[in-house]
Protein backbone atom coordinates (compact mmCIF):
# COMPACT_ATOMS: atom_id res chain seq x y z
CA UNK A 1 0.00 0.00 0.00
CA UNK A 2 1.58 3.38 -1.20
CA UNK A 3 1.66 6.21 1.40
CA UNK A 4 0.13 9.30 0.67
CA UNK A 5 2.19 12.59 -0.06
CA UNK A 6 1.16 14.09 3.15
CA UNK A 7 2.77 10.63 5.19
CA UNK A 8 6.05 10.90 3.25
CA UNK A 9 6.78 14.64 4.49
CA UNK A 10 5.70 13.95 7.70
CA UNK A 11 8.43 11.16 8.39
CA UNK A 12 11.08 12.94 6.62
CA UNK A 13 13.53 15.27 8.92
CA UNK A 14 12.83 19.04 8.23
CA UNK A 15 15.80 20.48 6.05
CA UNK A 16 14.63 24.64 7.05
CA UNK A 17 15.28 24.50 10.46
CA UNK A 18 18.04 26.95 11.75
CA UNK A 19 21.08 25.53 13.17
CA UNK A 20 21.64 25.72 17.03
CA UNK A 21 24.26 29.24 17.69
CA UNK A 22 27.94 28.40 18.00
CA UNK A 23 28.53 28.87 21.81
CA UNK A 24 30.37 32.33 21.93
CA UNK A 25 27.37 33.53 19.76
CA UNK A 26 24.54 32.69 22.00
CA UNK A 27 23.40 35.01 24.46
CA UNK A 28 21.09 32.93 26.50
CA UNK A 29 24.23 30.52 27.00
CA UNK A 30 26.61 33.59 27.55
CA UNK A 31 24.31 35.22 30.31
CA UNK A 32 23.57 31.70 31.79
CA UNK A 33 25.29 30.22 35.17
CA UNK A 34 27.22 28.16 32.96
CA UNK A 35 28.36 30.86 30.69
CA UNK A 36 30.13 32.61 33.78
CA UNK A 37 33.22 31.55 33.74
CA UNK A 38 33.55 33.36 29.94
CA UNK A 39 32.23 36.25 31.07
CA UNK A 40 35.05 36.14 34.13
CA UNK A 41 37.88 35.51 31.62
CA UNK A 42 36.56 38.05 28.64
CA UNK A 43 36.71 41.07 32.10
CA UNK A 44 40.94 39.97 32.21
CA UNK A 45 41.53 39.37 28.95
CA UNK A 46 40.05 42.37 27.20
CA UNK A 47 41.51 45.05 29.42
CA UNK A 48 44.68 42.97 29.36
CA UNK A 49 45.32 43.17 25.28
CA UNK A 50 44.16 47.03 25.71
CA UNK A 51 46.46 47.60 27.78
CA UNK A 52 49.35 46.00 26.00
CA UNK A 53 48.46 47.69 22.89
CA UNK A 54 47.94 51.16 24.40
CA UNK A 55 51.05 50.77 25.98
CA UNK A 56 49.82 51.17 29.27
CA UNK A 57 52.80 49.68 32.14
CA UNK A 58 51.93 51.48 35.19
CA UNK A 59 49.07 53.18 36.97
CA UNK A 60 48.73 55.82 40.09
CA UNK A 61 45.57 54.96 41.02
CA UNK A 62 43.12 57.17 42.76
CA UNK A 63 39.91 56.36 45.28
CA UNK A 64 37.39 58.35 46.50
CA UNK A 65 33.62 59.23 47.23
CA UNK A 66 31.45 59.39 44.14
CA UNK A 67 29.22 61.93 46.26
CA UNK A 68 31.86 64.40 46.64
CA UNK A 69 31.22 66.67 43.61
CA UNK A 70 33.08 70.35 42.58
CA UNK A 71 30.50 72.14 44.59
CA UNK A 72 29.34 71.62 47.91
CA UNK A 73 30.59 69.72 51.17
CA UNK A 74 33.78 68.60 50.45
CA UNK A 75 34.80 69.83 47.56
CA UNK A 76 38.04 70.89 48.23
CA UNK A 77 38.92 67.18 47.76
CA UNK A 78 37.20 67.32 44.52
CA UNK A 79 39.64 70.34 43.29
CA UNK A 80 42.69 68.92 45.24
CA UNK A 81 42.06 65.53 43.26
CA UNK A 82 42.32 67.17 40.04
CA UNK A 83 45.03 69.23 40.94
CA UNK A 84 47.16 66.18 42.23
CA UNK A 85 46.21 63.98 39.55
CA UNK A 86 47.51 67.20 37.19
CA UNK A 87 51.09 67.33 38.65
CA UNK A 88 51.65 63.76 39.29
CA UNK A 89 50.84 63.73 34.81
CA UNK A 90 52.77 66.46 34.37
CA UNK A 91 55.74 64.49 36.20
CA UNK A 92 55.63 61.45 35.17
CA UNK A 93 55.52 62.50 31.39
CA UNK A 94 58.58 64.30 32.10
CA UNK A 95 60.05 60.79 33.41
CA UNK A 96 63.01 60.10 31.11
CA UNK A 97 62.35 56.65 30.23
CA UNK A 98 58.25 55.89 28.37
CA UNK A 99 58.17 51.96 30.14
CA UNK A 100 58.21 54.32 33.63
CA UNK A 101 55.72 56.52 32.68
CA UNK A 102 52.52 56.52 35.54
CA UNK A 103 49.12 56.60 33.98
CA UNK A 104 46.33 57.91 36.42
CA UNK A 105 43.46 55.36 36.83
CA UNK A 106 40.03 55.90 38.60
CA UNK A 107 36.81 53.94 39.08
CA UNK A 108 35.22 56.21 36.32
CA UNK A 109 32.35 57.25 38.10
CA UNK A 110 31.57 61.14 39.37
CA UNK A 111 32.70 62.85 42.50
CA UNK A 112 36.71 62.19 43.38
CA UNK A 113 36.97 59.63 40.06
CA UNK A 114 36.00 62.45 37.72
CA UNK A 115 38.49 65.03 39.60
CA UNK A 116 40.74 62.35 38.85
CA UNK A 117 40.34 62.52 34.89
CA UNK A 118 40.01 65.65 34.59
CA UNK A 119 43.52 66.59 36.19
CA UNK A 120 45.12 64.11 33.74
CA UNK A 121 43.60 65.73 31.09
CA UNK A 122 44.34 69.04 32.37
CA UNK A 123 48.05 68.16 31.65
CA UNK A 124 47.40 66.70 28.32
CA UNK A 125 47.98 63.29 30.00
CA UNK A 126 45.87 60.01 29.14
CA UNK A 127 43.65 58.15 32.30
CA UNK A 128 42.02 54.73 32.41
CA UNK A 129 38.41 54.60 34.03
CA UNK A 130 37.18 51.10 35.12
CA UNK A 131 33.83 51.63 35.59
CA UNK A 132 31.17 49.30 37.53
CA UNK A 133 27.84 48.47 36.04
CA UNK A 134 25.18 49.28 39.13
CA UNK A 135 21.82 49.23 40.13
CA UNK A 136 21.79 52.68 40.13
CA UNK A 137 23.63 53.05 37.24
CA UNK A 138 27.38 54.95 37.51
CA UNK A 139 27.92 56.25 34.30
CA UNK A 140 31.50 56.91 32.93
CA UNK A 141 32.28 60.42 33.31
CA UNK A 142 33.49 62.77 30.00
CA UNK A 143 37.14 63.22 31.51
CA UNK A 144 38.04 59.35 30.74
CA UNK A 145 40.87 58.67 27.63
CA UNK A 146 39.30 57.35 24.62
CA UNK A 147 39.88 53.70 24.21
CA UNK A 148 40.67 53.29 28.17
CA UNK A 149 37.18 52.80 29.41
CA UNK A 150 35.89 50.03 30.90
CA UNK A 151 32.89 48.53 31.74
CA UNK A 152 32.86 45.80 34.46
CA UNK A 153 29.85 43.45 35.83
CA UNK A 154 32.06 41.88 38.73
CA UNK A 155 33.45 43.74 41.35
CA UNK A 156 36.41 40.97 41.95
CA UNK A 157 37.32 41.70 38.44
CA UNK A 158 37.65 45.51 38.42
CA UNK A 159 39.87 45.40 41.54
CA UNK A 160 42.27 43.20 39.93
CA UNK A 161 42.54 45.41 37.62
CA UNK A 162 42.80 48.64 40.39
CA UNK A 163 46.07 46.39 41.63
CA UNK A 164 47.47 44.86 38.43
CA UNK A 165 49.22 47.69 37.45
CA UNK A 166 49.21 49.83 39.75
CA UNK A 167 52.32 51.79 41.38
CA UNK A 168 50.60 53.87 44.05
CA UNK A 169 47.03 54.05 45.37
CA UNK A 170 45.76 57.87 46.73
CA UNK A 171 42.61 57.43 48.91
CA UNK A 172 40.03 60.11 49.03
CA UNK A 173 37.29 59.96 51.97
CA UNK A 174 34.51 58.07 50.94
CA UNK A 175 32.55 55.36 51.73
CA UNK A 176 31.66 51.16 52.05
CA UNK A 177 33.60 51.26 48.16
CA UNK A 178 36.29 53.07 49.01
CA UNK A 179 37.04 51.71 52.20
CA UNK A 180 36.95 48.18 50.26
CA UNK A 181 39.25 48.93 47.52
CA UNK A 182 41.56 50.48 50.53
CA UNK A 183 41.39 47.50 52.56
CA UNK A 184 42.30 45.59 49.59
CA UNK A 185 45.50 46.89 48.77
CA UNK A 186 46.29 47.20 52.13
CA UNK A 187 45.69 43.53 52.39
CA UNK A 188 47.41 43.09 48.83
CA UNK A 189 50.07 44.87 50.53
CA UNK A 190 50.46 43.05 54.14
CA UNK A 191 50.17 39.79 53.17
CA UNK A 192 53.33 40.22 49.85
CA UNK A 193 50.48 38.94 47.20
CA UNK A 194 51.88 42.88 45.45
CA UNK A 195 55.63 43.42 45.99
CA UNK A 196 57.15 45.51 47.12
CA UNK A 197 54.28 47.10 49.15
CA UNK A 198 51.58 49.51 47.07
CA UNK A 199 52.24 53.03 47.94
CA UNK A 200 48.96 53.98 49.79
CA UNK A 201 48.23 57.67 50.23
CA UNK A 202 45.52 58.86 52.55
CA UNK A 203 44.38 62.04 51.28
CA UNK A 204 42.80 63.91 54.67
CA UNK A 205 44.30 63.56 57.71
CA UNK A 206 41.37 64.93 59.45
CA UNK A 207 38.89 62.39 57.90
CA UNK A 208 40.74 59.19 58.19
CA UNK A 209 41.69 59.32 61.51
CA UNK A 210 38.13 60.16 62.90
CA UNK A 211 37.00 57.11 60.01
CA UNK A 212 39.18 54.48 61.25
CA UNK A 213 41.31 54.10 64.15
CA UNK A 214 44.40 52.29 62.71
CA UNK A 215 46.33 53.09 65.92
CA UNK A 216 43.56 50.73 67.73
CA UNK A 217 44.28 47.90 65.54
CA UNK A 218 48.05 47.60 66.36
CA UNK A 219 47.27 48.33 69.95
CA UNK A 220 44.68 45.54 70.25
CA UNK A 221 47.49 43.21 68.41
CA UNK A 222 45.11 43.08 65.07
CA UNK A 223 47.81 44.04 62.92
CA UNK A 224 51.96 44.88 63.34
CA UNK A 225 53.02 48.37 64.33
CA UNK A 226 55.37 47.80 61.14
CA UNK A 227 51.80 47.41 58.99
CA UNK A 228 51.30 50.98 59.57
CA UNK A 229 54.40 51.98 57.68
CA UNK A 230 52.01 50.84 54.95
CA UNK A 231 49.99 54.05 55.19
CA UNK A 232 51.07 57.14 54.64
CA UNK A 233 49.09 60.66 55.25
CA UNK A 234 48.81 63.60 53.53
CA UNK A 235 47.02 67.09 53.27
CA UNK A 236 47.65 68.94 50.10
CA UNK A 237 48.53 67.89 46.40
CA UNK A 238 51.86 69.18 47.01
CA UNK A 239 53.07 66.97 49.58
CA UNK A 240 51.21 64.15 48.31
CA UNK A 241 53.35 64.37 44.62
CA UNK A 242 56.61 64.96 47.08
CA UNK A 243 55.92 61.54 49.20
CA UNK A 244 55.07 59.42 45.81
CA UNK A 245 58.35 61.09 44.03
CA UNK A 246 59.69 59.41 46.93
CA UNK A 247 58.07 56.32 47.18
CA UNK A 248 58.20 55.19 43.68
CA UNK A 249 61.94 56.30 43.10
CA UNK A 250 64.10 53.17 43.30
CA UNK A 251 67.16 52.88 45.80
CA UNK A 252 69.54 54.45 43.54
CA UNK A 253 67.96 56.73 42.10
CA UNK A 254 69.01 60.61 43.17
CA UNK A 255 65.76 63.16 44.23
CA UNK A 256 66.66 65.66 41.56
CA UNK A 257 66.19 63.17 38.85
CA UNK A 258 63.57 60.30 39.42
CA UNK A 259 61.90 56.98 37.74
CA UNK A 260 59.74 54.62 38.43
CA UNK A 261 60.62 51.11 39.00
CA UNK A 262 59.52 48.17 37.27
CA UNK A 263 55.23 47.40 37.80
CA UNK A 264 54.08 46.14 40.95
CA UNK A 265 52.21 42.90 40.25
CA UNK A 266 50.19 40.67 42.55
CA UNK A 267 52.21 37.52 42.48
CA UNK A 268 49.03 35.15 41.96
CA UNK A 269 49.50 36.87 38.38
CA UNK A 270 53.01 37.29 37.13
CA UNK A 271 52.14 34.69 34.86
CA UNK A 272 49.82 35.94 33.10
CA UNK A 273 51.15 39.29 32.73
CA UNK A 274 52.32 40.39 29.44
CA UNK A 275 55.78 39.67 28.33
CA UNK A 276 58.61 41.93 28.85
CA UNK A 277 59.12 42.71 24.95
CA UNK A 278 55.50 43.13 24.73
CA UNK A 279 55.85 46.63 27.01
CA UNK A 280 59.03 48.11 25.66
């Protein structure tokens, strides 16, 4: 008995249908709990081949309050961060060598991170903004380099990126986020996961000490007296460009002429870190 037309279509396997996406193509795959672990390693690698073709080495990196705006309460921090970030630009593009050369990077938000920006571009100087995607959404502000802004979904990621490169950290006042990304490095610091020790600047003397008793901590046997050697205090742009001039100059380098060392790198990722040829 012959089937009918209608029977032989049925049983044959449709030809029309669309193929299934290739993995890296499919969104619902890519934004899945599976797909994390791409969306972990595309937050390194990204940055990372930015950076290396930008020829970005080393970073001053600044922290500080997103609330703290040009006008209003506080906002002398919000002109002294620009004005620092301007002089420690203007320095290290005099630096004599381009591999020591200090590029000033911020959260890329408002408030203390814009200051930031700004200053480097007041010098004519480049800045790298790793911004956070929120909530509440913190925009990137206009004072960011082109081609050095970042957009981040995990916290972990962007503060790897904070300490990768980075030389120096200055720390504004602020609040939970800036405390975190201070306790950080300070942890980054303590426990030699970056080496030598991050220079840590705490901008306001006044603030920090009312903040956080650090004092308390060594007194109570939470942390060495030598740990607070890890901090250091200042109260004006000026003597905060003086004390990283100092900081980041190696051993044998004379004051009147000064360079930056080699990056500091957290040791969990010398490995990955682009080769030496690769930032000449």
């Amino acid at each position: 008995m012959k089937k009918r037309p209608s029977d032989q279509q049925s049983s044959s396997p449709a030809r029309n249908e669309r193929p299934d996406p290739l993995a890296y193509e499919d969104e619902r795959f890519l934004e899945s709990d599976d797909g994390r672990p791409l969306r972990i390693l595309s937050e390194y690698l990204r940055p990372l081949g930015v950076f290396r073709r930008r020829k970005v080495h080393d970073t001053i990196v600044f922290f500080g309050s997103a609330r703290i705006a040009e006008t209003g309460p506080f906002s002398e921090y919000y002109a002294d961060a620009r004005e620092l970030s301007r002089l420690v630009t203007e320095w290290s593009a005099g630096l004599p060598s381009p591999a020591h050369r200090s590029i000033v990077c911020t959260g890329g938000g408002p408030g203390v991170m814009e200051a930031a920006n700004r200053g480097a571009r007041d010098a004519g100087g480049r800045s790298i903004g790793l911004n956070i995607g929120l909530p509440h959404e913190q925009r990137p502000n206009e004072f960011i380099s082109d081609g050095l802004s970042f957009e981040f979904r995990y916290f972990f990621m962007r503060k790897l990126w904070f300490a990768y490169l980075a030389r120096a950290a200055v720390v504004f006042p602020g609040g939970f986020g800036t405390m975190d990304e201070l306790f950080e490095v300070l942890t980054l610091s303590q426990t030699g996961k970056i080496h030598p020790p991050l220079a840590t600047l705490l901008y306001g003397t006044r603030y920090w000490n009312e903040i956080i008793d650090f004092d308390a901590l060594a007194r109570h046997g939470m942390i060495d007296e030598d740990d607070l050697k890890l901090l250091h205090f200042v109260d004006s742009p000026a003597e905060a460009l003086a004390v990283l001039r100092r900081l980041l100059r190696p051993q044998d380098e004379p004051e009147e002429g000064p360079a930056l060392a080699r990056s500091v790198t957290p040791e969990d990722a010398t490995e990955a870190r682009p080769p030496e040829k690769d930032q000449s």
